[in-house]
C-alpha atoms as a PDB file:
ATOM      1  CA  UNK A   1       0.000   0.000   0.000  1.00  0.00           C
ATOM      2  CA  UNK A   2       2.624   2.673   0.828  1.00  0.00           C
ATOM      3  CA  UNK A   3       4.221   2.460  -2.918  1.00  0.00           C
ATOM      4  CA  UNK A   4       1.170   2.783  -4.105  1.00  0.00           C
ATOM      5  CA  UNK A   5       0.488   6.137  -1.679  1.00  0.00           C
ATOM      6  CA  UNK A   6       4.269   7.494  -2.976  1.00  0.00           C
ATOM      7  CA  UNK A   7       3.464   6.859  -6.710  1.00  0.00           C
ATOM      8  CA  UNK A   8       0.224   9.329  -6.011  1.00  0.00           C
ATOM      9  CA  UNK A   9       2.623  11.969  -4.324  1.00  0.00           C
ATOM     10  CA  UNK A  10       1.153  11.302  -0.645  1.00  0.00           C
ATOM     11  CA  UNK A  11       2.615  13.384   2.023  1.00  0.00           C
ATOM     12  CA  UNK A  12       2.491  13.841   5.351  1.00  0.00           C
ATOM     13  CA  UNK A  13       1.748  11.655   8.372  1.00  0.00           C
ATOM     14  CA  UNK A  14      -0.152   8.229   8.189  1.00  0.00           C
ATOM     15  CA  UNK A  15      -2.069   7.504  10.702  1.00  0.00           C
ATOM     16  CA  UNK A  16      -2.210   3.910  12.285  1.00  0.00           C
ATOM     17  CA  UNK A  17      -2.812   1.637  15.431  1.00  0.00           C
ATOM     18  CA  UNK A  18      -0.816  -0.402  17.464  1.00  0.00           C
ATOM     19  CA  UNK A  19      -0.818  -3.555  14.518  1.00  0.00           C
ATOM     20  CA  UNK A  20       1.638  -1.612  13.019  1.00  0.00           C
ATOM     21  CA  UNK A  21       4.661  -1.400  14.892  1.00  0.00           C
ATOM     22  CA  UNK A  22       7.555  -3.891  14.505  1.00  0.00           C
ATOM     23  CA  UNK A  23      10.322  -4.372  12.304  1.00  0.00           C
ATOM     24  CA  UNK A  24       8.833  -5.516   9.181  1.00  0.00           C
ATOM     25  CA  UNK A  25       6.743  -2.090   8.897  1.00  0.00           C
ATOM     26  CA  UNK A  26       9.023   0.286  10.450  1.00  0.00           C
ATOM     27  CA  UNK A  27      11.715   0.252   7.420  1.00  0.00           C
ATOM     28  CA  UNK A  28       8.964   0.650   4.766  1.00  0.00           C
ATOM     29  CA  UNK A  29       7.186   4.081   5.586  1.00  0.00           C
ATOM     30  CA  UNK A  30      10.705   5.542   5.302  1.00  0.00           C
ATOM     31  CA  UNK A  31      11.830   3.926   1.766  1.00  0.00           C
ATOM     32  CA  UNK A  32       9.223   6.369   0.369  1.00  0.00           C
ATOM     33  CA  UNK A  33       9.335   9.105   2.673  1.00  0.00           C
ATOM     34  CA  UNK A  34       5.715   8.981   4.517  1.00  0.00           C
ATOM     35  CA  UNK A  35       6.130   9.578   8.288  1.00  0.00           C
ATOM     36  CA  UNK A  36       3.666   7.062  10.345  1.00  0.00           C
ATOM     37  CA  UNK A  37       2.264   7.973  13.481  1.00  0.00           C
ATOM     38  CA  UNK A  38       0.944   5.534  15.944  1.00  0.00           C
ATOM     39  CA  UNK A  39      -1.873   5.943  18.614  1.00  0.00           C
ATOM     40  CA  UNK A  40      -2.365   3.961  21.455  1.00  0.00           C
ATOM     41  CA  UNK A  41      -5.240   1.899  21.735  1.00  0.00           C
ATOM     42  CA  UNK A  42      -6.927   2.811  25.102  1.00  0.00           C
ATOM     43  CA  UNK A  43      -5.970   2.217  28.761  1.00  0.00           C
ATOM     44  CA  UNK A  44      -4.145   0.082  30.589  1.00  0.00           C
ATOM     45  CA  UNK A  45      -7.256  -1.907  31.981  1.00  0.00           C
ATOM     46  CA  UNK A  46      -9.034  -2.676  28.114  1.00  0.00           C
ATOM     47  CA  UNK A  47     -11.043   0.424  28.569  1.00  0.00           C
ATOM     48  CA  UNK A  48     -11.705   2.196  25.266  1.00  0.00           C
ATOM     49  CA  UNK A  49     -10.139   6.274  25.113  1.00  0.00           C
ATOM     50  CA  UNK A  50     -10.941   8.675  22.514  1.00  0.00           C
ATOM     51  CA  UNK A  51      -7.966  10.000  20.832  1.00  0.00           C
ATOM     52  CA  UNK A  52      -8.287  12.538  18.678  1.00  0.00           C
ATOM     53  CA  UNK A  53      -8.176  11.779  14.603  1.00  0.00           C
ATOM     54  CA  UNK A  54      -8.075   8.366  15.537  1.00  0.00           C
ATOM     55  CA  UNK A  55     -11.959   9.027  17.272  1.00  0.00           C
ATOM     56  CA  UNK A  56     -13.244  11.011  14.241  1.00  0.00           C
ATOM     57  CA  UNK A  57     -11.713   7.941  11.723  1.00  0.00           C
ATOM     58  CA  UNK A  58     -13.386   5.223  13.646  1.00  0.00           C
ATOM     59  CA  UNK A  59     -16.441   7.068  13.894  1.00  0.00           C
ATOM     60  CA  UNK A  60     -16.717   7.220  10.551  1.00  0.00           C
ATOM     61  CA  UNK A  61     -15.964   3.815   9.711  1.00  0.00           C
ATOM     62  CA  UNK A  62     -19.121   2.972  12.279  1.00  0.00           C
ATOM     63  CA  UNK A  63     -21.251   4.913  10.674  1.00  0.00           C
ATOM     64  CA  UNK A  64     -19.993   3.534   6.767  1.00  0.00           C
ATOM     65  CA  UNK A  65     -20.193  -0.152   8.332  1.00  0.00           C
ATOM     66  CA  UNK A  66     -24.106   0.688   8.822  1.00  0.00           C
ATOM     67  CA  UNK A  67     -24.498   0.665   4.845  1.00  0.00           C
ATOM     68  CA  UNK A  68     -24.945  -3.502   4.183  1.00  0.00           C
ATOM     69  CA  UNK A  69     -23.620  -2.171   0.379  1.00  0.00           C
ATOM     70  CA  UNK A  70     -19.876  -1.593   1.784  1.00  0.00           C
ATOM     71  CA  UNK A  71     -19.916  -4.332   3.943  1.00  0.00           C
ATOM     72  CA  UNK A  72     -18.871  -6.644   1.308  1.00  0.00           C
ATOM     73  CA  UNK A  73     -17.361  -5.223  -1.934  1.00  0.00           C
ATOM     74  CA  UNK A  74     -19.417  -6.663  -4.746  1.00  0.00           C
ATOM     75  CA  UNK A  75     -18.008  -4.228  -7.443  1.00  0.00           C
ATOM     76  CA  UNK A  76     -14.598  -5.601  -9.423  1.00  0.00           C
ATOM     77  CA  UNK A  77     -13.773  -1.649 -10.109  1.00  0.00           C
ATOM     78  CA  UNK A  78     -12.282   0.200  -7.708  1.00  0.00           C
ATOM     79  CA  UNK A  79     -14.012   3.300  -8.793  1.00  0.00           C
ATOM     80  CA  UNK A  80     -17.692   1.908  -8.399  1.00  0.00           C
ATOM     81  CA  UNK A  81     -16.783   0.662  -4.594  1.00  0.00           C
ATOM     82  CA  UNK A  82     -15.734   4.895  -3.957  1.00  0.00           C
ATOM     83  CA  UNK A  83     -18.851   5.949  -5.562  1.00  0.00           C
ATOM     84  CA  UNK A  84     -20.985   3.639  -2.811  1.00  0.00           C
ATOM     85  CA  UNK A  85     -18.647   5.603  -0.369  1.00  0.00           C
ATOM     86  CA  UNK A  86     -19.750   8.471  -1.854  1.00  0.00           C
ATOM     87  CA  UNK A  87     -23.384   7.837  -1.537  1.00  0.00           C
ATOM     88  CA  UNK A  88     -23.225   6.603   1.933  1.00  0.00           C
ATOM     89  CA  UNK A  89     -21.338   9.903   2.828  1.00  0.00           C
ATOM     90  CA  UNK A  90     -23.438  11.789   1.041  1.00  0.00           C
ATOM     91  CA  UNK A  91     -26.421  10.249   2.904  1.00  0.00           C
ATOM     92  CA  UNK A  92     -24.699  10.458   6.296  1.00  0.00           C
ATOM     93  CA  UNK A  93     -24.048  14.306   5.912  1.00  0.00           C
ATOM     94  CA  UNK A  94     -27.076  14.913   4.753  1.00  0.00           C
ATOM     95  CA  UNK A  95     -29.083  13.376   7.803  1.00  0.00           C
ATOM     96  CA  UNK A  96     -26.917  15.192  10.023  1.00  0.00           C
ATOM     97  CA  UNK A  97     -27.474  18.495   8.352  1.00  0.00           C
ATOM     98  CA  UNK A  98     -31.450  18.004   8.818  1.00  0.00           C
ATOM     99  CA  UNK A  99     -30.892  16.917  12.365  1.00  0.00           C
ATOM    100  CA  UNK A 100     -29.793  20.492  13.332  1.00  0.00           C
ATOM    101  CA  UNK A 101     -32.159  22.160  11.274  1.00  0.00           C
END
């Protein structure tokens, strides 16, 4: 994945959890200059902790996980899966949006 991310100019910090530390991914992120940064997973005891980004990306993934559509990719093209996305973020916003109104 990370070649891929270099070849399409990404820059900046990656974001990640605690499955990626260790050797075999720590020399990778710096052959193609991307600087990972990982968050801890919660407390000491199991207990889950909001953590900034990490919260907000999680959160999101809930609320895309409620769409049965992205829960298993049925397109072959890559493009059709991100329009779904689309849709689903799309509808997400939009029922938020009304919520406050």
């Amino acid at each position: 994945m990370l070649p891929q991310l270099a070849a399409l100019g990404f820059q900046g910090d990656l974001l990640g959890d605690s499955g990626f530390k260790g050797a075999p991914f720590a020399a990778a992120p710096l052959e193609h200059d991307i600087h990972v940064s990982v968050s801890p997973g919660g407390t000491r005891d199991g207990r889950f902790l909001p953590n900034g980004i990490r919260w907000v990306v999680e959160r999101l993934f809930a609320w895309l996980s409620r769409y049965r559509r992205l829960n298993v990719v049925y397109d072959r093209a890559a493009d059709l899966f991100a329009g779904h996305i689309w849709i689903a973020m799309i509808s997400i916003i939009a029922r938020r949006l009304v919520a406050k109104i």
